[in-house]
PDB file of N, CA and C in Angstrom:
ATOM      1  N   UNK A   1     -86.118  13.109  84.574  1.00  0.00           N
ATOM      2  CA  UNK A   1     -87.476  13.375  84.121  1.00  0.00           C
ATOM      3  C   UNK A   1     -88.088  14.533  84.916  1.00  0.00           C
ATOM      4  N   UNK A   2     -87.869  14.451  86.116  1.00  0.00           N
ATOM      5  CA  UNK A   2     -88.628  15.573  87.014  1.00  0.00           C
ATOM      6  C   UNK A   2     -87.719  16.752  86.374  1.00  0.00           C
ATOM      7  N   UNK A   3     -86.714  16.847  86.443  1.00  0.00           N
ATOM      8  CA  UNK A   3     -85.776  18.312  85.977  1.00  0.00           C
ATOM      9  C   UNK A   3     -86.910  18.698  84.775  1.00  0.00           C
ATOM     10  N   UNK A   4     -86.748  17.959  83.860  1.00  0.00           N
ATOM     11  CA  UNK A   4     -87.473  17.840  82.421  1.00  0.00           C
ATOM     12  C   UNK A   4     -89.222  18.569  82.584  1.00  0.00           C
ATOM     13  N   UNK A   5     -89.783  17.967  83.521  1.00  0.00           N
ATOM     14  CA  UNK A   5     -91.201  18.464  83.515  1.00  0.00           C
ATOM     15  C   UNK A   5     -91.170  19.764  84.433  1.00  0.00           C
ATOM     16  N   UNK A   6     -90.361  19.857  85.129  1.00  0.00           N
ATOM     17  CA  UNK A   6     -90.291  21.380  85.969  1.00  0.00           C
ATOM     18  C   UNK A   6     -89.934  22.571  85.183  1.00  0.00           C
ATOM     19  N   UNK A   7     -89.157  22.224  83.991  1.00  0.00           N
ATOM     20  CA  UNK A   7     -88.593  23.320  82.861  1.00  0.00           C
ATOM     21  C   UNK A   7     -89.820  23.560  81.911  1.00  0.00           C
ATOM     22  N   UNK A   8     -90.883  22.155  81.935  1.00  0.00           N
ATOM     23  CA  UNK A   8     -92.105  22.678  81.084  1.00  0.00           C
ATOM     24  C   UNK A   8     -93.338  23.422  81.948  1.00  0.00           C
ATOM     25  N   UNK A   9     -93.385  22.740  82.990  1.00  0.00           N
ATOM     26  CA  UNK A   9     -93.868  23.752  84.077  1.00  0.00           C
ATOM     27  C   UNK A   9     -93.729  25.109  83.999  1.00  0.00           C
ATOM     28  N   UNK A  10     -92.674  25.535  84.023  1.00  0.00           N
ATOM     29  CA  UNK A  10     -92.096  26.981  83.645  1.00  0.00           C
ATOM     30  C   UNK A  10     -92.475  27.959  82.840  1.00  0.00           C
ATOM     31  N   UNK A  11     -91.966  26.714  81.582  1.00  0.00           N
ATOM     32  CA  UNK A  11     -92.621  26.977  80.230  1.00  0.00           C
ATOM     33  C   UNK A  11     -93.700  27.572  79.997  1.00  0.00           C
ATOM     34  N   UNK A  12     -94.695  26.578  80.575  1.00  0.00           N
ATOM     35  CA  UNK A  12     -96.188  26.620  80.339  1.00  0.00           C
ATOM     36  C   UNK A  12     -96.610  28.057  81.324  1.00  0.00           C
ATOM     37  N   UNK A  13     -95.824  28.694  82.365  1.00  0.00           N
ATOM     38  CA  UNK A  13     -96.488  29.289  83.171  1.00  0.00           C
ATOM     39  C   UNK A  13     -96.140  30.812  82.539  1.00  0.00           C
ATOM     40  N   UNK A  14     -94.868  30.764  81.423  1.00  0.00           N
ATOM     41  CA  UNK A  14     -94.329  32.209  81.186  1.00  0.00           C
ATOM     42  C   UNK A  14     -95.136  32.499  79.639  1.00  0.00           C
ATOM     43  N   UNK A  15     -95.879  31.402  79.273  1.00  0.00           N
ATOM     44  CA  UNK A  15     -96.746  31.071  77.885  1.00  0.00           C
ATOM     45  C   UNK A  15     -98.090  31.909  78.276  1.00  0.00           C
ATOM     46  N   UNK A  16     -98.275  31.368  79.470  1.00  0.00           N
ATOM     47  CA  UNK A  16     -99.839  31.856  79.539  1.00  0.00           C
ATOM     48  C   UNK A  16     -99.511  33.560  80.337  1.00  0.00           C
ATOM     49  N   UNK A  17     -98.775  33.748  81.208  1.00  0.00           N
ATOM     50  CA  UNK A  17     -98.600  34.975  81.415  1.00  0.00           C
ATOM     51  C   UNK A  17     -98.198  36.320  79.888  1.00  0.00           C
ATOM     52  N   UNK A  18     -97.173  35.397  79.059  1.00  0.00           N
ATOM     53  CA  UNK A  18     -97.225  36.283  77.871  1.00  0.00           C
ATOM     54  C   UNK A  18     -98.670  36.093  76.999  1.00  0.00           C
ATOM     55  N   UNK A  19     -99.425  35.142  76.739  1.00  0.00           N
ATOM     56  CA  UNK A  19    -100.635  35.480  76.043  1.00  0.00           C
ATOM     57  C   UNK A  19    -101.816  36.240  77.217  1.00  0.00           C
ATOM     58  N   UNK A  20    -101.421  36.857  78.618  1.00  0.00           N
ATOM     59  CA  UNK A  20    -102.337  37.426  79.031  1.00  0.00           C
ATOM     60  C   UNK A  20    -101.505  38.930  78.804  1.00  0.00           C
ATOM     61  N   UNK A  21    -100.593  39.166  78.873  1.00  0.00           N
ATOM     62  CA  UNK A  21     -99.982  40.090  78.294  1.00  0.00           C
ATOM     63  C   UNK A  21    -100.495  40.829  76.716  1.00  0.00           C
ATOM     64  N   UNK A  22    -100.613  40.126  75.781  1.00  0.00           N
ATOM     65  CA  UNK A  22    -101.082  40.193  74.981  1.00  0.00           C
ATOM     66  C   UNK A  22    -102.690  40.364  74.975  1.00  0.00           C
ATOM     67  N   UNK A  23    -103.174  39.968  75.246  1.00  0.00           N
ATOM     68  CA  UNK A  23    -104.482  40.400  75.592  1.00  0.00           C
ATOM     69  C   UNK A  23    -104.783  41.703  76.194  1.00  0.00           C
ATOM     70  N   UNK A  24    -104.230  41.857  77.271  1.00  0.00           N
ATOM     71  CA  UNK A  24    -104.194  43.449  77.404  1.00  0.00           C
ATOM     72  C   UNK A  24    -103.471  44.249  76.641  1.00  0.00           C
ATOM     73  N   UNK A  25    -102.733  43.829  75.318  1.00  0.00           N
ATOM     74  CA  UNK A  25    -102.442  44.760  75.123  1.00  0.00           C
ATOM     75  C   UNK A  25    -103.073  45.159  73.808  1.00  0.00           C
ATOM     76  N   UNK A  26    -103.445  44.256  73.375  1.00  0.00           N
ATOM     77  CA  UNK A  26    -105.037  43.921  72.655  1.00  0.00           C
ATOM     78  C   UNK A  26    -105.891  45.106  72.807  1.00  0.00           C
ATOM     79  N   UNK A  27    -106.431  44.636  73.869  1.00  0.00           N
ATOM     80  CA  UNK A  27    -107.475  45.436  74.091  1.00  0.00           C
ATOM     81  C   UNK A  27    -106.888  47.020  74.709  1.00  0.00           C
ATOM     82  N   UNK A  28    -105.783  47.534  75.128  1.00  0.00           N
ATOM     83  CA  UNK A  28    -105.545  48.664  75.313  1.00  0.00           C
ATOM     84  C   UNK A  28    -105.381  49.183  74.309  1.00  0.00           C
ATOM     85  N   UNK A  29    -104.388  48.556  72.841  1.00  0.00           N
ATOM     86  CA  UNK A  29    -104.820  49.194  71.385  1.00  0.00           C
ATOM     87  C   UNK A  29    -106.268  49.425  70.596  1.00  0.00           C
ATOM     88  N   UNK A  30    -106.970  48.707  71.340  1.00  0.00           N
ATOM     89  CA  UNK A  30    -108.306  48.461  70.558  1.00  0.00           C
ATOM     90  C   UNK A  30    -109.618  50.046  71.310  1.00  0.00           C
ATOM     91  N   UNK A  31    -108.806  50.109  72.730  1.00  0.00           N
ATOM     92  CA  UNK A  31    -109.588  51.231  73.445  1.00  0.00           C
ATOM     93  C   UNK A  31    -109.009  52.856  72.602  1.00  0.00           C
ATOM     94  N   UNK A  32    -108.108  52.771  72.173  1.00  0.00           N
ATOM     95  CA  UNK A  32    -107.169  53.751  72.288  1.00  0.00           C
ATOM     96  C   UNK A  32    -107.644  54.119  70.844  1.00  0.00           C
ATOM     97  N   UNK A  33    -107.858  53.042  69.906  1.00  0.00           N
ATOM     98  CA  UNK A  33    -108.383  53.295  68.304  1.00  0.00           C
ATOM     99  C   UNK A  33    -109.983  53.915  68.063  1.00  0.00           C
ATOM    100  N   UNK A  34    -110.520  53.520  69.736  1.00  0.00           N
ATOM    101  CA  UNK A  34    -112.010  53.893  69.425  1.00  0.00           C
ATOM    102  C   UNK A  34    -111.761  55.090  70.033  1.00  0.00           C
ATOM    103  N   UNK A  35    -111.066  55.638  71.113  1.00  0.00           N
ATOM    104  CA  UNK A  35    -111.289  56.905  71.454  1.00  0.00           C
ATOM    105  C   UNK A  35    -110.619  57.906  70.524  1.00  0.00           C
ATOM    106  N   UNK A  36    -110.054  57.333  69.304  1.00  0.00           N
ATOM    107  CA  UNK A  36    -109.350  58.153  68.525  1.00  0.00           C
ATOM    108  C   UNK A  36    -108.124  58.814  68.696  1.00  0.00           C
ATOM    109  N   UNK A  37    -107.522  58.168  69.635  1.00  0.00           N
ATOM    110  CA  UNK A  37    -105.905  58.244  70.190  1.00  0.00           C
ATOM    111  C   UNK A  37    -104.691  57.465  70.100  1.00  0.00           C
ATOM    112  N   UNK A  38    -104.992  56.899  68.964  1.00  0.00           N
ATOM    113  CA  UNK A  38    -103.852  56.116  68.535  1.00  0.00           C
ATOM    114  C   UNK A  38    -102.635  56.678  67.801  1.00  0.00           C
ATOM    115  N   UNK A  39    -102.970  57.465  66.881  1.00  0.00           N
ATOM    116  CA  UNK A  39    -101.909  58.185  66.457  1.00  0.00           C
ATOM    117  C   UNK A  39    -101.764  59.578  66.506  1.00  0.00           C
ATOM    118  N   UNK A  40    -101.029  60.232  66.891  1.00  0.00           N
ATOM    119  CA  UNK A  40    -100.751  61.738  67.228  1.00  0.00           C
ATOM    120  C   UNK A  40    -100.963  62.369  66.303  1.00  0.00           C
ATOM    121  N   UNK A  41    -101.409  63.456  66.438  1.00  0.00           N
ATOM    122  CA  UNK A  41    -101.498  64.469  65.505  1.00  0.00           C
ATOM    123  C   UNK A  41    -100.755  64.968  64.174  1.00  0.00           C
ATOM    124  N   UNK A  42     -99.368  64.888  64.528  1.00  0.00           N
ATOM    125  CA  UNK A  42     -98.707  64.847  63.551  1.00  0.00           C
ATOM    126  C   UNK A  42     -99.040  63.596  62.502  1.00  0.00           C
ATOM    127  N   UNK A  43     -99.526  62.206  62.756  1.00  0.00           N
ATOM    128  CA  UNK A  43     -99.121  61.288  62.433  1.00  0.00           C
ATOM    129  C   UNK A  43    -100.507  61.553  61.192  1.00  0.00           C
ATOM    130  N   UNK A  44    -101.368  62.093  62.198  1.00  0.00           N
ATOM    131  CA  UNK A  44    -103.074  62.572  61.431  1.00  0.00           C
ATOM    132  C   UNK A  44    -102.913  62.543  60.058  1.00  0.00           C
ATOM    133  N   UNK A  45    -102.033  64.196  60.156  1.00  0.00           N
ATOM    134  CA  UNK A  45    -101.953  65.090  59.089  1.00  0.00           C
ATOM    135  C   UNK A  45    -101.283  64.311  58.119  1.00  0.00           C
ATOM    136  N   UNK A  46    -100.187  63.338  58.518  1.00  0.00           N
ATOM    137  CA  UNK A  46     -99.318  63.009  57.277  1.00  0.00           C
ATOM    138  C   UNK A  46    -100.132  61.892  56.828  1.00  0.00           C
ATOM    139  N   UNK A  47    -100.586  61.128  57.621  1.00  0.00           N
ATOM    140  CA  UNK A  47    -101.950  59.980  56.826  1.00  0.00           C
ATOM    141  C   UNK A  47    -103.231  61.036  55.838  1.00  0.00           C
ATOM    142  N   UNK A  48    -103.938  61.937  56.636  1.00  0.00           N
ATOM    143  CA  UNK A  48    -104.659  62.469  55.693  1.00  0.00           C
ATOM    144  C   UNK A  48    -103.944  63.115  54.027  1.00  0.00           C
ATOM    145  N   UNK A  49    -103.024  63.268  54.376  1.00  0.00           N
ATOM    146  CA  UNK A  49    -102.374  64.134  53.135  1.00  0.00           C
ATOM    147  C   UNK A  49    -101.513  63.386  52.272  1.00  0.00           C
ATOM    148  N   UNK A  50    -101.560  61.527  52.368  1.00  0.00           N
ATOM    149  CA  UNK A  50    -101.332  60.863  51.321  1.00  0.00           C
ATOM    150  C   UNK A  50    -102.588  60.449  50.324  1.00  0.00           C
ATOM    151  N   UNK A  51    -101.973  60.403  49.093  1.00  0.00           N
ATOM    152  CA  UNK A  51    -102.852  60.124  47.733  1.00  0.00           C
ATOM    153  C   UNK A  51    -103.608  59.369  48.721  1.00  0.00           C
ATOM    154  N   UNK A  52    -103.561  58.432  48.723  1.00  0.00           N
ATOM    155  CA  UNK A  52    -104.183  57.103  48.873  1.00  0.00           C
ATOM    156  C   UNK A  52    -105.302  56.731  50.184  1.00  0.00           C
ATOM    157  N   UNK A  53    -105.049  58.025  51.174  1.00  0.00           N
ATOM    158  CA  UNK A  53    -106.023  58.071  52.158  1.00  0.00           C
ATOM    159  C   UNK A  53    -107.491  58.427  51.782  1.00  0.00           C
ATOM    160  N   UNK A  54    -108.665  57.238  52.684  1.00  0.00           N
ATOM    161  CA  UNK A  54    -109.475  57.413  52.447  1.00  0.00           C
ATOM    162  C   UNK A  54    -110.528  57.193  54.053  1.00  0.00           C
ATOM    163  N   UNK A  55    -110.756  58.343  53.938  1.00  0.00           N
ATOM    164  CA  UNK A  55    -112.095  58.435  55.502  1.00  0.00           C
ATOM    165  C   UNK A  55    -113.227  57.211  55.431  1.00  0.00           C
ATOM    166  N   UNK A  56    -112.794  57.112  57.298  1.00  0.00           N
ATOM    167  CA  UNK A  56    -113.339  55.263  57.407  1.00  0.00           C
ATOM    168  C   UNK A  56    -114.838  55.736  56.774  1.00  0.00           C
ATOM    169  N   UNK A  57    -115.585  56.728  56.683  1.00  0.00           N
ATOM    170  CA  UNK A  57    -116.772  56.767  56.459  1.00  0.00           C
ATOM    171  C   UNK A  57    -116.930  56.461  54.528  1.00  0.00           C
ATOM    172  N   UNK A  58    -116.214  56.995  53.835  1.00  0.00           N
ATOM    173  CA  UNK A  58    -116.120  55.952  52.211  1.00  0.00           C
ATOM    174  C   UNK A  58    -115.733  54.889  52.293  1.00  0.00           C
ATOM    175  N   UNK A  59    -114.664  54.415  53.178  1.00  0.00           N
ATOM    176  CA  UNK A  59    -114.316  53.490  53.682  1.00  0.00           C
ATOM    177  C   UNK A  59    -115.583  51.723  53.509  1.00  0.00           C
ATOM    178  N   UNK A  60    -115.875  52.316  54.261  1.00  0.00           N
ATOM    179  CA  UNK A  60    -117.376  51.531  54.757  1.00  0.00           C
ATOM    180  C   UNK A  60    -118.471  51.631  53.624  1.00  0.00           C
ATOM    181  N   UNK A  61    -118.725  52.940  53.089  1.00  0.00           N
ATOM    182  CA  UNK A  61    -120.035  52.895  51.911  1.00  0.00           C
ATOM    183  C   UNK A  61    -119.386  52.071  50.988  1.00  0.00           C
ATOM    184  N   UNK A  62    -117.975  52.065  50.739  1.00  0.00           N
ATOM    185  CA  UNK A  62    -117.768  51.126  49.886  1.00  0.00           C
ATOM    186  C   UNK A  62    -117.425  49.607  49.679  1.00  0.00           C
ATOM    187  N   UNK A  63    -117.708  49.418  50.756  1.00  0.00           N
ATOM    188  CA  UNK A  63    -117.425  48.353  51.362  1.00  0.00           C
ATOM    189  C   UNK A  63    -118.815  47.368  51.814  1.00  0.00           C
ATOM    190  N   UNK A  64    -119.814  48.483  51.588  1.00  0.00           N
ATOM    191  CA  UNK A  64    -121.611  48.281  51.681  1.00  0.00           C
ATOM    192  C   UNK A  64    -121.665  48.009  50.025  1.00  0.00           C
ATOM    193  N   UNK A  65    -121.153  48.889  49.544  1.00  0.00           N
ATOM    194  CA  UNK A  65    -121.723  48.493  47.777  1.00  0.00           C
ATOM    195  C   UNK A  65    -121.442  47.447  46.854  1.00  0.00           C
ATOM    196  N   UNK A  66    -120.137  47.204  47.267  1.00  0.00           N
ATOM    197  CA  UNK A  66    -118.982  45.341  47.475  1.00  0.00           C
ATOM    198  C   UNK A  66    -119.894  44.552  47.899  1.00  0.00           C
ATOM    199  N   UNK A  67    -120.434  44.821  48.896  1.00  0.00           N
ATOM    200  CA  UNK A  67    -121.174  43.625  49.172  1.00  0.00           C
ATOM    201  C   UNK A  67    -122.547  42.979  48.799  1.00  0.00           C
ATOM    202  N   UNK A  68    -123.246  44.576  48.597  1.00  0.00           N
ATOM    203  CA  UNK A  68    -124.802  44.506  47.969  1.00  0.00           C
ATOM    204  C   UNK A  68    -124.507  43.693  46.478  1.00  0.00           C
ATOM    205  N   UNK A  69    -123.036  44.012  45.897  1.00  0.00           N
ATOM    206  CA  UNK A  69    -122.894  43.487  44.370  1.00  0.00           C
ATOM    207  C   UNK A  69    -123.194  42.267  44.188  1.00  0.00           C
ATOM    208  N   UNK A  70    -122.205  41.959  45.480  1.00  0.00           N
ATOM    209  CA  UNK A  70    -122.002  40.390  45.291  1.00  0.00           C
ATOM    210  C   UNK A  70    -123.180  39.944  45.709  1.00  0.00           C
ATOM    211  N   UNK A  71    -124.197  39.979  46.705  1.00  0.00           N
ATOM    212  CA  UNK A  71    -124.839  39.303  46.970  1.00  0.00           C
ATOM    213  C   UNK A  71    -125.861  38.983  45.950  1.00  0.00           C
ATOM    214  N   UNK A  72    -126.007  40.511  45.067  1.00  0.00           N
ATOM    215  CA  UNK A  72    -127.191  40.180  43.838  1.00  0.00           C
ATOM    216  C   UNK A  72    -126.244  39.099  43.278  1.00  0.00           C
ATOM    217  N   UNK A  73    -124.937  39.171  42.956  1.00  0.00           N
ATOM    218  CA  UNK A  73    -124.765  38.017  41.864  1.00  0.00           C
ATOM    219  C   UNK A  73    -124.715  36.745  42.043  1.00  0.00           C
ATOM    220  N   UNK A  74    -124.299  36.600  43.210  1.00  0.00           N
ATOM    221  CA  UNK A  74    -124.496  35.296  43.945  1.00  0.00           C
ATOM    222  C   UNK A  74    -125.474  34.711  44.301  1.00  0.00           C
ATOM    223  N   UNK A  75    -125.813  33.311  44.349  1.00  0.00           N
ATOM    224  CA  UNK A  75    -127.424  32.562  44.286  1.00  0.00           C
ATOM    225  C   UNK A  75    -127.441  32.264  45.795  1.00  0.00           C
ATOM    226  N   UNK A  76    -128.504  32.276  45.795  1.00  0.00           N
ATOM    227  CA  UNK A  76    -129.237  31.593  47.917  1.00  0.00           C
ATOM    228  C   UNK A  76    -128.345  30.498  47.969  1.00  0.00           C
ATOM    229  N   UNK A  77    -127.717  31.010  49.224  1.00  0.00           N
ATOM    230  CA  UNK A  77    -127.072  29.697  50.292  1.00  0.00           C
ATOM    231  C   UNK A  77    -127.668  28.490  49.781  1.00  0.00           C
ATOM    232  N   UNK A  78    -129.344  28.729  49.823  1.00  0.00           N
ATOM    233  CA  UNK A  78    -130.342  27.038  50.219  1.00  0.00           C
ATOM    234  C   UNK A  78    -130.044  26.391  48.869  1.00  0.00           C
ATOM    235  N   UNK A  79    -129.845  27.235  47.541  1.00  0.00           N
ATOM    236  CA  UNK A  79    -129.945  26.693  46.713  1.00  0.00           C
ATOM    237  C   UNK A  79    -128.808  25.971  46.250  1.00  0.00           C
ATOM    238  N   UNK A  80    -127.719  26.284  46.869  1.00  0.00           N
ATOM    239  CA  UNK A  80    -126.471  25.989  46.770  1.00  0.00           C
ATOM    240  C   UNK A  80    -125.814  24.162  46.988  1.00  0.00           C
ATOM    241  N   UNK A  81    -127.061  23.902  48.881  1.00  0.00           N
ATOM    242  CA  UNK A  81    -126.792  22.679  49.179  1.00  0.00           C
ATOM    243  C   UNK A  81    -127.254  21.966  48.288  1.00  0.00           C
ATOM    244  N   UNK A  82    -126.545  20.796  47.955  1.00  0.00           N
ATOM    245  CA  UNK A  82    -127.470  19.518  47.069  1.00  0.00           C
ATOM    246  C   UNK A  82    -127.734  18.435  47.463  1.00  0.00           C
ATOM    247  N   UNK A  83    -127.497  18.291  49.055  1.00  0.00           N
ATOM    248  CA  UNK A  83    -128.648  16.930  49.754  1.00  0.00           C
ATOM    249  C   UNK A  83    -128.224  17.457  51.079  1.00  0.00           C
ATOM    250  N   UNK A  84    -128.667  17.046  51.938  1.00  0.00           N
ATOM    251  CA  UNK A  84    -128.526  17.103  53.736  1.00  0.00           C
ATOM    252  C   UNK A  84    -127.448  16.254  53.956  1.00  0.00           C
ATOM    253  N   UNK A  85    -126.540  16.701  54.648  1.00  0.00           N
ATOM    254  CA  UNK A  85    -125.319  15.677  55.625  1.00  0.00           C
ATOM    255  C   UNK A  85    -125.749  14.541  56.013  1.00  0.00           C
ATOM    256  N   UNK A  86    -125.148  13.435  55.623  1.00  0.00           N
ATOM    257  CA  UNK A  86    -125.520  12.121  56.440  1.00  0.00           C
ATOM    258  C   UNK A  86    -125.293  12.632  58.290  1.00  0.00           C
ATOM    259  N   UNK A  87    -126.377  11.581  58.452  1.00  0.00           N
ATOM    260  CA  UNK A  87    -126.324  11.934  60.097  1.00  0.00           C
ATOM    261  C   UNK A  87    -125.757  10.729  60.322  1.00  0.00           C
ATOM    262  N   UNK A  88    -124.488  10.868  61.439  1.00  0.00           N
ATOM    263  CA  UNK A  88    -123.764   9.939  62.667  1.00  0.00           C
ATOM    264  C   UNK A  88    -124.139   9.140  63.086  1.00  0.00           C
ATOM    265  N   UNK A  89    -124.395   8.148  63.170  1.00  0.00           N
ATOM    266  CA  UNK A  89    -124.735   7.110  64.165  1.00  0.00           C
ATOM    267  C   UNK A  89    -123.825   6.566  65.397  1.00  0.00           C
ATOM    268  N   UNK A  90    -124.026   5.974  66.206  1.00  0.00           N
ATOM    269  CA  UNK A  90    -122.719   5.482  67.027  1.00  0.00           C
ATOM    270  C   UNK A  90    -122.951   4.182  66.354  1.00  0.00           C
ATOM    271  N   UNK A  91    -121.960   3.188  66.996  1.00  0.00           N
ATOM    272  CA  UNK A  91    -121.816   1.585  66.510  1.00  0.00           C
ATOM    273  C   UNK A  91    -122.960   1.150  67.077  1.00  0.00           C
ATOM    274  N   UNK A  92    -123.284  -0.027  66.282  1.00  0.00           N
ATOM    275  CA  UNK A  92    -124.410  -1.149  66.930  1.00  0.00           C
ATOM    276  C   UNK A  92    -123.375  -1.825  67.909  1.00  0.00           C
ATOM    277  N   UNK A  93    -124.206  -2.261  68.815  1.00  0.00           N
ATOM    278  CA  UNK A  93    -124.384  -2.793  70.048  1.00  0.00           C
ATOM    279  C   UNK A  93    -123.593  -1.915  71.117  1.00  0.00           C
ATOM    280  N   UNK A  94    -123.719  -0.804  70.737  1.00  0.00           N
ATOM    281  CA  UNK A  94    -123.358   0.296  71.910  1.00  0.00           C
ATOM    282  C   UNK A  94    -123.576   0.419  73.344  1.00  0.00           C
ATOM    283  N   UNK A  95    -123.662   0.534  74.242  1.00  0.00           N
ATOM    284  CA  UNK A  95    -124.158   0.308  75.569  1.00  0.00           C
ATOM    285  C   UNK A  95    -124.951   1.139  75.793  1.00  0.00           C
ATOM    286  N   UNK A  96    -125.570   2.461  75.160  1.00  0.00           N
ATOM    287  CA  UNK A  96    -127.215   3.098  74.894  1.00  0.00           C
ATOM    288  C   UNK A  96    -127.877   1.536  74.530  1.00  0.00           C
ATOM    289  N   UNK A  97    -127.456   1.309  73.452  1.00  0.00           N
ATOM    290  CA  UNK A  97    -129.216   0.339  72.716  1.00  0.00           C
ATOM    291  C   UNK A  97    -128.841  -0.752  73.486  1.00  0.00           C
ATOM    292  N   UNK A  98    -127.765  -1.349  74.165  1.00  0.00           N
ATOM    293  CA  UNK A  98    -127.784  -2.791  75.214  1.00  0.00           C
ATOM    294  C   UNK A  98    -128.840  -2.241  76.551  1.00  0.00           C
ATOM    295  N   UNK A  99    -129.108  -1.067  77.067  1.00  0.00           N
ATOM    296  CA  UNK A  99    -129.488  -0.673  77.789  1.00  0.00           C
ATOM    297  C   UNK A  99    -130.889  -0.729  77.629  1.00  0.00           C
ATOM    298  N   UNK A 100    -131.240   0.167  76.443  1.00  0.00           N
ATOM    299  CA  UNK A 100    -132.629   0.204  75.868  1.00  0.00           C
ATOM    300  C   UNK A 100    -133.363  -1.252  75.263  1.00  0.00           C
ATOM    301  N   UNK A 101    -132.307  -1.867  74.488  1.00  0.00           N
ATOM    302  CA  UNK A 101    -132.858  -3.731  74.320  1.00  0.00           C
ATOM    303  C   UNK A 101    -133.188  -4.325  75.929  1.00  0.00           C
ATOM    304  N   UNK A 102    -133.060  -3.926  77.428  1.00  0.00           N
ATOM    305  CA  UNK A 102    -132.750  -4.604  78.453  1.00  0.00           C
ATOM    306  C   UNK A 102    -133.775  -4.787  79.215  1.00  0.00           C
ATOM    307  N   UNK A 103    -134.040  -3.201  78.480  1.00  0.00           N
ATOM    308  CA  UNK A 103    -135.357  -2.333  79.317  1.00  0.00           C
ATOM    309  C   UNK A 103    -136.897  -3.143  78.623  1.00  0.00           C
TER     310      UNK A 103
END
């Protein structure tokens, strides 16, 4: 058993070192996309010069006009709910209300 939990020990310690790994590397792709250095120059030109490329700035207006659509067509959130969530109770004779019956 001890062999057994020392191999998850392990486990667990090369898990969290690779998801901190990942995290930086996260966020070093994520720095690198805002300073506009993610893809080389060459890589620019051959993205701008397919059919299908489109500048994040249409990008986005169209992606504003998608949304203004839907929202006219779609009805209010409020009107949507059709009663309030039952609220939780804990069990009767809980040790709150034995406390509060004591008092």
């Amino acid at each position: 058993m001890e062999s057994r939990f020392s191999v998850l020990d392990e486990l667990e310690g090369a898990v969290s070192e690779t998801i901190q790994q990942a995290d930086a590397l996260r966020m070093s792709i994520l720095k690198k996309a805002f300073e506009g250095r993610l893809l080389s120059e060459a890589e620019l030109a051959a993205v701008r010069n397919d059919p299908k490329y489109e500048p994040a700035d249409k990008l986005l207006q169209r992606i504003r006009v998608g949304r203004g659509a839907r929202e006219q067509l779609s009805e209010p959130m409020h009107s949507r709910r059709r009663s309030k969530p039952a609220r939780l109770s804990g069990p009767r004779g809980s040790a709150a209300e034995a406390r509060s019956e004591a008092e």
